[in-house]
Protein backbone atom coordinates (compact mmCIF):
# COMPACT_ATOMS: atom_id res chain seq x y z
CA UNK A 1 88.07 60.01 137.10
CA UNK A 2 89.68 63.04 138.05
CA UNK A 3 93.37 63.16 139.92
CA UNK A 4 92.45 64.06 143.28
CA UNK A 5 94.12 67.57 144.38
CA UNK A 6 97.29 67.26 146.16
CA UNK A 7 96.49 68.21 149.91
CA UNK A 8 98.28 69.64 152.33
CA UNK A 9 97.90 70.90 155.97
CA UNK A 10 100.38 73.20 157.62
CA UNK A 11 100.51 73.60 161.12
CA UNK A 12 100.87 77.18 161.49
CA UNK A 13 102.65 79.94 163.81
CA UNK A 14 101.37 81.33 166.66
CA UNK A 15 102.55 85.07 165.99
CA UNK A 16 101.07 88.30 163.59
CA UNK A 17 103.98 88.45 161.99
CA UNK A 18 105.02 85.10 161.65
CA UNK A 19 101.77 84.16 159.97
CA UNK A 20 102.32 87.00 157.47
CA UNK A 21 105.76 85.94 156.74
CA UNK A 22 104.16 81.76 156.47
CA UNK A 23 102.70 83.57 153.21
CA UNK A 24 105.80 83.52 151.16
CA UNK A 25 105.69 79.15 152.24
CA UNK A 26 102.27 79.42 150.70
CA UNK A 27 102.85 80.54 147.28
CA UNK A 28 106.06 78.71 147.07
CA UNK A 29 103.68 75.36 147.85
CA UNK A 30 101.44 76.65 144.77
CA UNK A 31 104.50 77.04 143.03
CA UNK A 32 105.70 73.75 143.36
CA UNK A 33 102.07 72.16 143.27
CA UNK A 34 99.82 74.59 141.25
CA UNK A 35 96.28 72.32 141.65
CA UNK A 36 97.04 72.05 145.76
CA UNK A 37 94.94 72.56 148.62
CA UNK A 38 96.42 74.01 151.49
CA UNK A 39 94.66 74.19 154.48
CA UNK A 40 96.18 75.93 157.76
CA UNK A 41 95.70 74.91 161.76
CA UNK A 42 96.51 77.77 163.67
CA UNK A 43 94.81 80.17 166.69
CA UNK A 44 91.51 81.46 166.24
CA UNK A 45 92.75 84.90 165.72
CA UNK A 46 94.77 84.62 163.21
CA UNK A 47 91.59 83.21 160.45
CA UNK A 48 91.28 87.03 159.30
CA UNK A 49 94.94 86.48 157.94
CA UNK A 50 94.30 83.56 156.47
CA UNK A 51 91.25 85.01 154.63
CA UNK A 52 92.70 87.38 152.88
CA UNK A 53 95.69 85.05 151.74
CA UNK A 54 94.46 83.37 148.05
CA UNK A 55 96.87 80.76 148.59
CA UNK A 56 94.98 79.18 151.67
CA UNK A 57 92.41 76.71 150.68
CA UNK A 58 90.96 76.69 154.33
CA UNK A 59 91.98 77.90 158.15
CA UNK A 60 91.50 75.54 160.68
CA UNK A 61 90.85 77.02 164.24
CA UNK A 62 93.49 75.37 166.62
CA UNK A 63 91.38 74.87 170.20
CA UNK A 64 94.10 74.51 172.09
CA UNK A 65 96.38 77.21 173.42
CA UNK A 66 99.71 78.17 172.58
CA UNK A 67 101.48 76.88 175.73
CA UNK A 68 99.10 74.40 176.36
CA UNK A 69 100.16 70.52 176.37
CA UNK A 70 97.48 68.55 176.48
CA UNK A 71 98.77 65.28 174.76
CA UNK A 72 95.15 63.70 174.82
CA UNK A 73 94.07 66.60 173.06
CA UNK A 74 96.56 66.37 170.08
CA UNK A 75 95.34 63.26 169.86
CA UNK A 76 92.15 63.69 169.42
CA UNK A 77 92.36 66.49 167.19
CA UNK A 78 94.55 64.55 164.73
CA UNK A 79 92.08 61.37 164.49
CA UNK A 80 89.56 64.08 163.79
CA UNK A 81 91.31 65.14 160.81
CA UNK A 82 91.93 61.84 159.47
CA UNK A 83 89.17 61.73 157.13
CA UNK A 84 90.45 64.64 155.33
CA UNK A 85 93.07 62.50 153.66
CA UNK A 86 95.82 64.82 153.66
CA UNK A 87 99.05 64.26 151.75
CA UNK A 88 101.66 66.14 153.32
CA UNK A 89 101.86 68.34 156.54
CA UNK A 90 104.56 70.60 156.69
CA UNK A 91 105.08 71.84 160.71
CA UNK A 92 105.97 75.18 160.72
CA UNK A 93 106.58 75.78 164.77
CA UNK A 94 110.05 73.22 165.99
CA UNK A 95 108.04 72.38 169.31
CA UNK A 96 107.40 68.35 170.17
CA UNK A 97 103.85 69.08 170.22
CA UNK A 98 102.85 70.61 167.32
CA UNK A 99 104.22 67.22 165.34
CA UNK A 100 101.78 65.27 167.42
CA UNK A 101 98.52 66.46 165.19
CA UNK A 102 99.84 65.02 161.49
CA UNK A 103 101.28 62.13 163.38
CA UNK A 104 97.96 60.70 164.53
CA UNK A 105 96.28 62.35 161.57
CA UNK A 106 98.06 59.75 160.14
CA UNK A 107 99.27 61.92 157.33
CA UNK A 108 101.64 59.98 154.99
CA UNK A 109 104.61 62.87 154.30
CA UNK A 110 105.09 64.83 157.48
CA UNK A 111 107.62 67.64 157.24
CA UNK A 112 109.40 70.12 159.23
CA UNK A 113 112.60 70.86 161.56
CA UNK A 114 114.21 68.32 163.60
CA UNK A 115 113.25 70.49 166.47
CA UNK A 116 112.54 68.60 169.73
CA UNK A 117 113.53 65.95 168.88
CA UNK A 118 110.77 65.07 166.68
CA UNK A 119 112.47 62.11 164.53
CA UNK A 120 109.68 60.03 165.64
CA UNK A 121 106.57 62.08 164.53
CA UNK A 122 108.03 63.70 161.05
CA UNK A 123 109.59 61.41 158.37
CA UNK A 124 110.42 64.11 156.45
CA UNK A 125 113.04 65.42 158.33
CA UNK A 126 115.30 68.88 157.93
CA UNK A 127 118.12 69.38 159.58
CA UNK A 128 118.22 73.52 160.31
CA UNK A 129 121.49 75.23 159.47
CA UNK A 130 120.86 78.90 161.27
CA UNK A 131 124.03 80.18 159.67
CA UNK A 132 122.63 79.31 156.00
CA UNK A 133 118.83 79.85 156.75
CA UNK A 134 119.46 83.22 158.69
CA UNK A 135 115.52 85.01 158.13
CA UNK A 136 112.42 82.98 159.75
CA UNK A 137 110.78 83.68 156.15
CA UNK A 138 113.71 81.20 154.40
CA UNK A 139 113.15 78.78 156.98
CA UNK A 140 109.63 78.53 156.13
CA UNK A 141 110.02 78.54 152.67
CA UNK A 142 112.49 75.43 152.86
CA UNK A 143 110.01 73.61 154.10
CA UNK A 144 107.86 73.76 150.82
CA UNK A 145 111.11 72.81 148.62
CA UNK A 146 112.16 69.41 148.34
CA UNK A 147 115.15 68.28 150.68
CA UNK A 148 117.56 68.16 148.58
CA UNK A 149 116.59 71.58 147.00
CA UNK A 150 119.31 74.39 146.96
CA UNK A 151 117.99 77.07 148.65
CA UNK A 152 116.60 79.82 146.46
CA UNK A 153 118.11 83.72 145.45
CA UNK A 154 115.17 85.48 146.28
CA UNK A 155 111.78 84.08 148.25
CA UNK A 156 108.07 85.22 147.56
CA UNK A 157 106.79 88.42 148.85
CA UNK A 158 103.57 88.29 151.16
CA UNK A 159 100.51 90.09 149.60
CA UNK A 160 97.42 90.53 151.22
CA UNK A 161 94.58 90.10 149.47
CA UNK A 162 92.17 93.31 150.48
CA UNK A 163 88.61 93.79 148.49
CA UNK A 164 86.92 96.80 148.52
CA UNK A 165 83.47 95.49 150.15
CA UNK A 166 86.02 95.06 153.15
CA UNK A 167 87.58 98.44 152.55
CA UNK A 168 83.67 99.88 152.74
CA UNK A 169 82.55 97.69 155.56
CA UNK A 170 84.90 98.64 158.18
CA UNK A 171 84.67 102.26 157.10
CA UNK A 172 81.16 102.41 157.95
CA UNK A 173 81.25 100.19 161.07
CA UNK A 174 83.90 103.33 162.15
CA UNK A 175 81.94 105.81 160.86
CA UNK A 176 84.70 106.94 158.47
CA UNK A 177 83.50 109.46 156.24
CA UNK A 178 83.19 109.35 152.67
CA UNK A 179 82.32 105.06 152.92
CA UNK A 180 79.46 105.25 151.09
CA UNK A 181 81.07 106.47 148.45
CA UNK A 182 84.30 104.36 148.54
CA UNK A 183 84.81 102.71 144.68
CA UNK A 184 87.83 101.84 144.40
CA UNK A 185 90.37 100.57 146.85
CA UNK A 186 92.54 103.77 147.35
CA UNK A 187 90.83 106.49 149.34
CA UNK A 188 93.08 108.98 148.22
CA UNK A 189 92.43 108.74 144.81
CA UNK A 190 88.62 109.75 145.22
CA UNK A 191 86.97 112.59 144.13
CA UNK A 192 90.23 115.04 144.86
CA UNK A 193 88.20 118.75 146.00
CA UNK A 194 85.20 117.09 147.66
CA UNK A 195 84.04 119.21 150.76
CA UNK A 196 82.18 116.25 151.42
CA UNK A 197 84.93 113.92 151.38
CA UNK A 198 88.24 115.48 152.76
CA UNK A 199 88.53 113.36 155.64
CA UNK A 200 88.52 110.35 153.72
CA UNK A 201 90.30 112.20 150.69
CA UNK A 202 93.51 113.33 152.80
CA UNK A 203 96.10 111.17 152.93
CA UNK A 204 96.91 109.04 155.87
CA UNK A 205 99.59 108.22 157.89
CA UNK A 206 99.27 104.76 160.15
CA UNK A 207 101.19 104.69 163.41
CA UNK A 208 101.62 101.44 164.56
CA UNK A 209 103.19 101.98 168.50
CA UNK A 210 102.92 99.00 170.26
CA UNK A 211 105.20 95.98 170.29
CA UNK A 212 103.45 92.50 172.15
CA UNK A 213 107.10 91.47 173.38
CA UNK A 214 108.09 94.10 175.18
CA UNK A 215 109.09 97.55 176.00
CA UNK A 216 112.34 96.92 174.42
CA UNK A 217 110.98 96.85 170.85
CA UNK A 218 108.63 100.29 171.95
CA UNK A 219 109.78 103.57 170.29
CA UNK A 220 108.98 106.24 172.75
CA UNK A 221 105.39 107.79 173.17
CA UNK A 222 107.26 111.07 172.54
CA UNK A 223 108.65 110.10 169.03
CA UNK A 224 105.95 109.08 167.55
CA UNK A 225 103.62 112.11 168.58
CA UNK A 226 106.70 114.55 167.00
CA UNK A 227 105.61 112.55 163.98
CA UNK A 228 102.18 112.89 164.39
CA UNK A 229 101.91 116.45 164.68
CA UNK A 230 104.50 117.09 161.55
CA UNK A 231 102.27 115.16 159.27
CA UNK A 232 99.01 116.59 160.66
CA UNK A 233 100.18 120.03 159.63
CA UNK A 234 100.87 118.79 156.21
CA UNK A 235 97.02 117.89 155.36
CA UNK A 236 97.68 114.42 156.84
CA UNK A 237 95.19 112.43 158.77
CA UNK A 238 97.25 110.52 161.88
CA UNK A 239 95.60 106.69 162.59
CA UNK A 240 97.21 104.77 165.58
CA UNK A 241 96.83 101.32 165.53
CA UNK A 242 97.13 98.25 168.47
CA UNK A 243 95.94 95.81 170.98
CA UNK A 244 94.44 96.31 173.84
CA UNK A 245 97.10 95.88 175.62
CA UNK A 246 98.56 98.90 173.51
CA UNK A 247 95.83 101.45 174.24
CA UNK A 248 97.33 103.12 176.67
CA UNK A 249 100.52 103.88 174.63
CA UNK A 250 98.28 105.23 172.22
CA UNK A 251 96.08 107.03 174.45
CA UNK A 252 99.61 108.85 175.63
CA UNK A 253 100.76 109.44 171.96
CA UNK A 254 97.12 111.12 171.16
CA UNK A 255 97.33 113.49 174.34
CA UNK A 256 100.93 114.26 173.50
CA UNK A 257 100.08 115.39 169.96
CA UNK A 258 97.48 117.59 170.96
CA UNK A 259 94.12 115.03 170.71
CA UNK A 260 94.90 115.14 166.73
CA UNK A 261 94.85 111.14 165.98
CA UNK A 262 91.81 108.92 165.36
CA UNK A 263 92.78 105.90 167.96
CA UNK A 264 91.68 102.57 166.32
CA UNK A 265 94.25 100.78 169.24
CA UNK A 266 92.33 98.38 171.57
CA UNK A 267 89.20 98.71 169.46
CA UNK A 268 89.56 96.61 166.72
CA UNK A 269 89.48 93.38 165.65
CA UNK A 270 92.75 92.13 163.55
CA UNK A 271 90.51 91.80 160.95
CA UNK A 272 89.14 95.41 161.36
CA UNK A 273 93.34 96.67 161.94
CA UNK A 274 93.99 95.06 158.45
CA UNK A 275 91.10 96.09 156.03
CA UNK A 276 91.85 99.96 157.75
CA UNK A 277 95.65 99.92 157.27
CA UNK A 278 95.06 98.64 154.03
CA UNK A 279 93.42 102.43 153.84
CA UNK A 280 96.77 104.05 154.93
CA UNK A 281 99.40 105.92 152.32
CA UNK A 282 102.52 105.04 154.78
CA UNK A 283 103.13 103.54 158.11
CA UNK A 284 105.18 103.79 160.51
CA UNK A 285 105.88 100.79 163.33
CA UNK A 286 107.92 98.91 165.70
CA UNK A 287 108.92 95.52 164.76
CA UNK A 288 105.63 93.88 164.93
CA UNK A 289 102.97 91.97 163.70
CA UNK A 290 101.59 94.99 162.42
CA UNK A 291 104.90 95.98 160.48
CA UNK A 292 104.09 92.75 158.74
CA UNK A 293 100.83 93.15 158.29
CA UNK A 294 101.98 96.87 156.75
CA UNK A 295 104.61 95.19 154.32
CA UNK A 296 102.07 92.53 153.21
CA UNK A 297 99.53 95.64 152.42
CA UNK A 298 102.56 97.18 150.19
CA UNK A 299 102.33 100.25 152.24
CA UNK A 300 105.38 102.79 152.32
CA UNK A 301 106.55 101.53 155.69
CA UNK A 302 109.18 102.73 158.20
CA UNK A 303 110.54 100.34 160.53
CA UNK A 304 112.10 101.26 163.54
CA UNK A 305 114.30 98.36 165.47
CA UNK A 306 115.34 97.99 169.50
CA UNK A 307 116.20 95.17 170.48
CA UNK A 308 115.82 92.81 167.92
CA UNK A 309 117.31 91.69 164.72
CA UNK A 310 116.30 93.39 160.95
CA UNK A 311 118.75 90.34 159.90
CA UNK A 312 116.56 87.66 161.13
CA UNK A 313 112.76 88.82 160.60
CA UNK A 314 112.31 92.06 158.28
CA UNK A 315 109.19 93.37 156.80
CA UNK A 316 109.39 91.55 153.42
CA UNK A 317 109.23 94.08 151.11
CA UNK A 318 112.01 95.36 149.10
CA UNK A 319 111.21 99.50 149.43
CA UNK A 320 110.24 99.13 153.64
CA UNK A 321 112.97 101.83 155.11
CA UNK A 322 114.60 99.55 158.15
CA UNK A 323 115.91 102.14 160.71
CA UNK A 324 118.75 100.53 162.82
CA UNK A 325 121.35 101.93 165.13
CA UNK A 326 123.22 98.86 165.50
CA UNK A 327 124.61 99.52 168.40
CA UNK A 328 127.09 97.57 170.42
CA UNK A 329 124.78 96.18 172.65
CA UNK A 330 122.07 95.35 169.74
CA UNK A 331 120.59 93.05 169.49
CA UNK A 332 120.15 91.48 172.66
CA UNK A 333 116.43 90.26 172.00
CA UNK A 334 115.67 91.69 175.84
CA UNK A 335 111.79 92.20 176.78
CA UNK A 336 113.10 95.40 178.44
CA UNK A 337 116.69 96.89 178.11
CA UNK A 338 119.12 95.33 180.54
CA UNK A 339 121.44 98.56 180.23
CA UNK A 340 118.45 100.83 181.71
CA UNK A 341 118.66 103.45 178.69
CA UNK A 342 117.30 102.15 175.48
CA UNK A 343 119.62 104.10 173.95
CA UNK A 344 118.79 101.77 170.40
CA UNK A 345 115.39 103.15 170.21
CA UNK A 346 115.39 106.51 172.16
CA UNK A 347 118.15 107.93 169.87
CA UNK A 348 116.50 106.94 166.49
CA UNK A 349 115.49 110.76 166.12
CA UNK A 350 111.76 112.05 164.52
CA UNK A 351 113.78 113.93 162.42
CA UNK A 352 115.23 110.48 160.85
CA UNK A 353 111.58 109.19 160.14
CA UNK A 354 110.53 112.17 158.94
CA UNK A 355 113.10 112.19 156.08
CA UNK A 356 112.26 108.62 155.42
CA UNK A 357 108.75 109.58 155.11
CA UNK A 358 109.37 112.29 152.86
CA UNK A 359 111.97 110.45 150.68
């Protein structure tokens, strides 16, 4: 008889950018067990990622909210899953709760972060050292290491997985021209000269405004539009990406730049934001889950950082341009700027981007 594939089931993040950076866990699991199945509970929104990550045998749709309790829930959910016989569940989040699902899955190695106090649910315990694992993405990728394992030089890159049938489908469910003719998966590399296809054929600059914690992390409307309207004179096309709750930043960046961007921002689905970034030449965002997203699709990306810390969650790729002021007051991880002036973002100049654009 066969020997049964090693199983495992990672509770997963409840961020963009987080789940993106859980990639690096996942090959470093298939490192470690080549023949493994690794199946991922997380939100509902955050299958697309999972799709297009090889390494994922399976995503599991989490019901239940990300602040939501619900103890009788948990429990529930991990009796369900006790017929899948997994061997190991490695807890990525350090809340009490989300140890409660492999607990009363019953699943026999259950690993992750002391956390809240979680002694009782994981039996596979790690002690976190913040001053040794400094970056979210080499806490993660502890977990998949044995205990005892030194921590490693260098940590796998995230790498999106994009095929071209997704490349063509979301070009023609946004009417982008030139999809029917779309062959291979870099749109600037077709048919250079083609009347018929210069929209498609120019290259494309992603602008990726918005920020889902907070002003704080926003470069202003202003900036980016300076950018916008310098590329679009160079033969680029302009793209700006977001949620909804981004549109009208994006809206405001369009009418600054004179109505010259194609707005994909409160319009698509994260699935639809990937497979069209994946479409882009070089991005430029905020530290966000699209920044991540951007790295993962090995895009030349600029980042541009407010109030948080490069240090502790970069875009994991080793050419992304980081621009930083590091000012006195930085990082102070503030939803909005308690100082009133934002100076950290406001005075990262267009002109700064531009040269990293054109490096």
């Amino acid at each position: 008889m066969a020997e049964q594939a090693y199983k495992i089931l990672v509770v997963g993040p409840s961020w963009v950018g987080d789940m993106v950076m859980a990639q690096s866990l996942f090959i470093t699991l298939k490192q470690q067990h080549p023949d493994c199945l690794i199946d991922v509970l997380a939100p509902a929104w955050s299958l697309p990622l999972l799709e297009r990550m090889p390494e994922v045998h399976k995503g599991l749709t989490m019901p239940l909210g990300h602040g939501q309790f619900d103890l009788r829930g948990r429990i529930r959910i991990g009796r369900e899953l006790q017929n899948q016989h997994y061997d190991q569940a490695i807890v990525l989040p350090n809340s009490w709760k989300s140890a409660v699902i492999p607990f009363f899955a019953h699943i026999p190695k259950r690993t992750g972060f002391l956390g809240e106090l979680r002694r009782g649910l994981l039996n596979d315990v790690r002690t976190l050292d913040k001053t040794v694992l400094t970056m979210t993405v080499q806490r993660f990728v502890a977990l998949g290491l044995p205990k005892e394992a030194p921590q490693p030089p260098t940590y796998p890159v995230p790498k999106l997985a994009i095929t071209i049938e997704q490349q063509l489908g979301v070009c023609k469910k946004f009417e982008i021209t030139g999809a029917d003719l779309i062959e291979i998966p870099h749109p600037s590399a077709l048919l250079e000269g083609s009347e018929e296809l210069r929209p498609i054929v120019s290259k494309i600059l992603a602008l990726c405004p918005g920020a889902e914690y907070g002003p704080a992390k926003r470069w202003p409307s202003e900036h980016y539009a300076a950018i916008a309207r310098q590329m679009e004179e160079q033969g680029w096309q302009v793209w700006l990406f977001g949620s909804d709750k981004d549109k009208a930043v994006a809206e405001q960046i369009n009418d600054l730049s004179g109505g010259i961007c194609r707005n994909f921002a409160g319009i698509t689905s994260l699935a639809d934001a990937v497979d069209l970034l994946s479409l882009a030449d070089a991005v430029v965002s905020n530290d966000s889950g699209l920044m991540h997203v951007a790295a993962a699709l090995d895009k030349k990306l600029i980042a541009v950082y407010g109030s948080s810390d490069p240090g502790f969650t970069p875009p994991l790729h080793p050419e992304a341009k980081i621009l930083d002021l590091n000012l006195d007051c930085s990082p102070c991880f503030k939803r909005e700027c308690p100082l009133g002036h934002t100076r950290c973002l406001t005075e990262i100049r267009p002109e700064q981007v531009m040269a990293a654009l054109e490096a």
